[in-house]
N, C-alpha and C. Protein backbone atom coordinates (compact mmCIF):
# COMPACT_ATOMS: atom_id res chain seq x y z
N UNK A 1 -61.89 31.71 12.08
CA UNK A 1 -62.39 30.58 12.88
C UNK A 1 -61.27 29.62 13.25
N UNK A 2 -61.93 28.88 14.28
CA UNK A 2 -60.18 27.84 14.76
C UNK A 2 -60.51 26.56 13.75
N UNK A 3 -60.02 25.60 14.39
CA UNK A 3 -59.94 24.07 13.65
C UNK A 3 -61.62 23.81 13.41
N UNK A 4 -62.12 23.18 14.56
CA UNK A 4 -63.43 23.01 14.77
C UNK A 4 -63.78 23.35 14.12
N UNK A 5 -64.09 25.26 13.91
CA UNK A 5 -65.26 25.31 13.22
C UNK A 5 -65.08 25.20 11.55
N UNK A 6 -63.83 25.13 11.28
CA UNK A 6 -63.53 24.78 10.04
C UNK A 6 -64.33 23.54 9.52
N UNK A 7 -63.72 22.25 10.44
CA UNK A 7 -63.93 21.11 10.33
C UNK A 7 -65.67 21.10 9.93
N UNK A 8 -66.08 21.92 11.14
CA UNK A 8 -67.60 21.57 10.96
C UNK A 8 -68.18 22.37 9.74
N UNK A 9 -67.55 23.21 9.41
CA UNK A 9 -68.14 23.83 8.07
C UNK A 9 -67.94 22.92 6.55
N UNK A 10 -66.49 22.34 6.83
CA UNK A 10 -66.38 21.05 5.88
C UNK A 10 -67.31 19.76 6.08
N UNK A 11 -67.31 19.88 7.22
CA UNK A 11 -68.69 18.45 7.17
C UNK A 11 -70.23 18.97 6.46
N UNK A 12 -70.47 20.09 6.39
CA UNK A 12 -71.87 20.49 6.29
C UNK A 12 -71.66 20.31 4.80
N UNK A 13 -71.01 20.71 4.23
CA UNK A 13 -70.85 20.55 2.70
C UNK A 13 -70.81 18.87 1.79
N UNK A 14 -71.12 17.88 3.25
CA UNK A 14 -71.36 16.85 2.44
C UNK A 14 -72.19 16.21 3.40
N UNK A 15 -73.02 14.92 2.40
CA UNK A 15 -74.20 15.05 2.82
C UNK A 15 -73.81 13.18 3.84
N UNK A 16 -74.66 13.01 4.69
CA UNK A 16 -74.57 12.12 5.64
C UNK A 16 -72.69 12.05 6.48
N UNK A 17 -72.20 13.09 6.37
CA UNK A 17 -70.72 13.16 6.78
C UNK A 17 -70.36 13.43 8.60
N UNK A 18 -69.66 12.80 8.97
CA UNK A 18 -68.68 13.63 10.04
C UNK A 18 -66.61 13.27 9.82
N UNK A 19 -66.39 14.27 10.31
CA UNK A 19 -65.13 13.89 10.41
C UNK A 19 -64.27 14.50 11.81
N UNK A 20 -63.09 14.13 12.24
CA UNK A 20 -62.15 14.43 13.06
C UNK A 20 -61.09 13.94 13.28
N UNK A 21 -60.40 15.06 13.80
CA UNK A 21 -58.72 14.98 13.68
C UNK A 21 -58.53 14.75 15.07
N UNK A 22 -57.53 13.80 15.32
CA UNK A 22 -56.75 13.28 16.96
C UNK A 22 -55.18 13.37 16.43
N UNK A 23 -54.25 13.56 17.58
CA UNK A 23 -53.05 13.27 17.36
C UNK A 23 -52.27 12.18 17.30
N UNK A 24 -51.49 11.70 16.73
CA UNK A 24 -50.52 9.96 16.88
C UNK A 24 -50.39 10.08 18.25
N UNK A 25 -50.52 9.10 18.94
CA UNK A 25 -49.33 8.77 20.19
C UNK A 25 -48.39 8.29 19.69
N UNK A 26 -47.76 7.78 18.64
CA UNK A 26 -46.36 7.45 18.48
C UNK A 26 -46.11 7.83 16.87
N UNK A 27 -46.48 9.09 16.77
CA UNK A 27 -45.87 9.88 15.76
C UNK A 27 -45.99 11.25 15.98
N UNK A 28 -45.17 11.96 15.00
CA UNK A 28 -45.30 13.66 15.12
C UNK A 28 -46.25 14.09 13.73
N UNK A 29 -47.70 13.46 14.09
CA UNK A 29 -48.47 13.35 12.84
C UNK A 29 -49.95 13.84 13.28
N UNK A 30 -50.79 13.88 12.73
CA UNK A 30 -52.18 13.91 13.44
C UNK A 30 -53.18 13.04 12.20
N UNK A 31 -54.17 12.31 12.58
CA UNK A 31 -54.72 11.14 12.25
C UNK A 31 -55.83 11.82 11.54
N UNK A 32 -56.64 11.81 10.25
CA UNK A 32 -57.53 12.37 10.02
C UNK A 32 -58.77 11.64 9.46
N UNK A 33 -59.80 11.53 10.26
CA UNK A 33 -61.01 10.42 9.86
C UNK A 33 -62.62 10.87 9.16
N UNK A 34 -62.66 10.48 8.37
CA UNK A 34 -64.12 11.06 7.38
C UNK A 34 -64.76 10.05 6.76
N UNK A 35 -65.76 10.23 7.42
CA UNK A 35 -67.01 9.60 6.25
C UNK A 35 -68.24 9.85 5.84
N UNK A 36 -68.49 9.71 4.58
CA UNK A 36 -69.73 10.65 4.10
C UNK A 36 -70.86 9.31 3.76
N UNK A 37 -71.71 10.01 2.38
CA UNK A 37 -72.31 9.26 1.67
C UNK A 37 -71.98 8.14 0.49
N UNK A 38 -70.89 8.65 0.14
CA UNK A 38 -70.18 7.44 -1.08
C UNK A 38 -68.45 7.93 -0.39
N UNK A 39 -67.45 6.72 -0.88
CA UNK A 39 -65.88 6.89 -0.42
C UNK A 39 -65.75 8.19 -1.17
N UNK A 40 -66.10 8.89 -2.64
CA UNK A 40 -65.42 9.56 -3.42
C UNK A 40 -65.61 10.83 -1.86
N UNK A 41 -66.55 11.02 -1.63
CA UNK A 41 -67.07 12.10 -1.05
C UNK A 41 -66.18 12.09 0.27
N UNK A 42 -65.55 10.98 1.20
CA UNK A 42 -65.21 10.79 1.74
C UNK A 42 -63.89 11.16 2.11
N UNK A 43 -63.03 10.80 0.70
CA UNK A 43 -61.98 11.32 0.60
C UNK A 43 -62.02 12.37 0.06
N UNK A 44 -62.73 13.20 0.04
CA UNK A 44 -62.48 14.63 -0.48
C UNK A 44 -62.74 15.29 0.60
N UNK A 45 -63.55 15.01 1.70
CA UNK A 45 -63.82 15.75 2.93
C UNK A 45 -62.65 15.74 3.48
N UNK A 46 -61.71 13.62 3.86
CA UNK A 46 -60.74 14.43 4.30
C UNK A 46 -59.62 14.73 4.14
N UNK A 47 -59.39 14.85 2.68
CA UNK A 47 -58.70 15.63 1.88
C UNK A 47 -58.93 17.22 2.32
N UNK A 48 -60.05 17.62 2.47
CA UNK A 48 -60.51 19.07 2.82
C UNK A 48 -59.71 19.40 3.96
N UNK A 49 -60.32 18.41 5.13
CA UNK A 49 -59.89 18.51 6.37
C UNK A 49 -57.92 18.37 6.85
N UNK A 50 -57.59 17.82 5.95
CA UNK A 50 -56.20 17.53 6.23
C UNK A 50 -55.83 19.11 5.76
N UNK A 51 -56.26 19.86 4.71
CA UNK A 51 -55.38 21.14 4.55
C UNK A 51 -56.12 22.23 5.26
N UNK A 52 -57.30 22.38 5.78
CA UNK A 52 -56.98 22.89 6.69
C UNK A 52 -56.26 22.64 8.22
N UNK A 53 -56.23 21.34 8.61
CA UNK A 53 -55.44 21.43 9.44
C UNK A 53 -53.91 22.09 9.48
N UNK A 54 -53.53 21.47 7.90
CA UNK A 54 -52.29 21.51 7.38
C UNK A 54 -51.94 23.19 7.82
N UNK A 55 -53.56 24.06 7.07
CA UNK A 55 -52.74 25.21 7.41
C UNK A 55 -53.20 26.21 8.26
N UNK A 56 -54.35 25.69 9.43
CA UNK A 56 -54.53 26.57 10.40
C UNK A 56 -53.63 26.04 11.98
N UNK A 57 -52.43 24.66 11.38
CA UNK A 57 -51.79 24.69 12.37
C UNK A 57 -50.10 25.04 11.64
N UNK A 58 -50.18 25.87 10.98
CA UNK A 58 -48.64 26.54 10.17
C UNK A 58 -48.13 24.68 9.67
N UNK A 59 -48.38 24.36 8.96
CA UNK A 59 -47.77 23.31 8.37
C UNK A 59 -46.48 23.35 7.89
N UNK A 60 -45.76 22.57 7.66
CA UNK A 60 -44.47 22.10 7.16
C UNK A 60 -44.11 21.46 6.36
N UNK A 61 -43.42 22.00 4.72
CA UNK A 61 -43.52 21.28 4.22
C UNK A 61 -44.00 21.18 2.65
N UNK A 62 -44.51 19.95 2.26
CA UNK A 62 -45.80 20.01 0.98
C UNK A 62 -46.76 20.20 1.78
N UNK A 63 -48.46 20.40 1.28
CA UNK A 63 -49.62 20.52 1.62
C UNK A 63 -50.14 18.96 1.28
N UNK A 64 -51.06 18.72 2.04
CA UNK A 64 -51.54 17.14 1.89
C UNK A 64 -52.13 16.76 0.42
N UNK A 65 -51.82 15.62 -0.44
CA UNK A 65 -52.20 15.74 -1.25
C UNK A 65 -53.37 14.93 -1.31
N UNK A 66 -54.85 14.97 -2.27
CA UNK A 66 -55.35 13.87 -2.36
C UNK A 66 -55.28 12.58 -3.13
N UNK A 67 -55.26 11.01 -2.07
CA UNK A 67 -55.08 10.20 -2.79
C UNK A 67 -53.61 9.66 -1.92
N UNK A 68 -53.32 10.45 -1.13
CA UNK A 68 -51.95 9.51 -0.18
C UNK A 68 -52.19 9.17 0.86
């Protein structure tokens, strides 16, 4: 599957959630936004979502950690 449907398979796994990824305009970064039912849940979605981005776009590097 590509990004999307990743993403959307990580949102289904938590409950009142969406999330999505945009690129910086003034970085070589991409922005990653989630919110669920409680923050814990929140940051674990996009904690989720950052490694797959991390690695269905060949990442560089460490892998995103959670909690940075």
């Amino acid at each position: 599957p590509g990004l999307q449907e990743a993403i959307d398979d990580l949102v289904k796994k938590y409950k009142l959630s969406r999330a999505f990824v945009r690129p910086s305009g003034t970085e070589d970064i991409v922005r990653v936004y989630a919110e669920a039912d409680s923050q814990e849940n929140a940051d674990s979605l996009a904690h989720a979502v950052s490694l797959a981005v991390f690695q269905l776009a060949g990442g560089v590097g460490e892998a995103p950690q959670l909690g940075l």
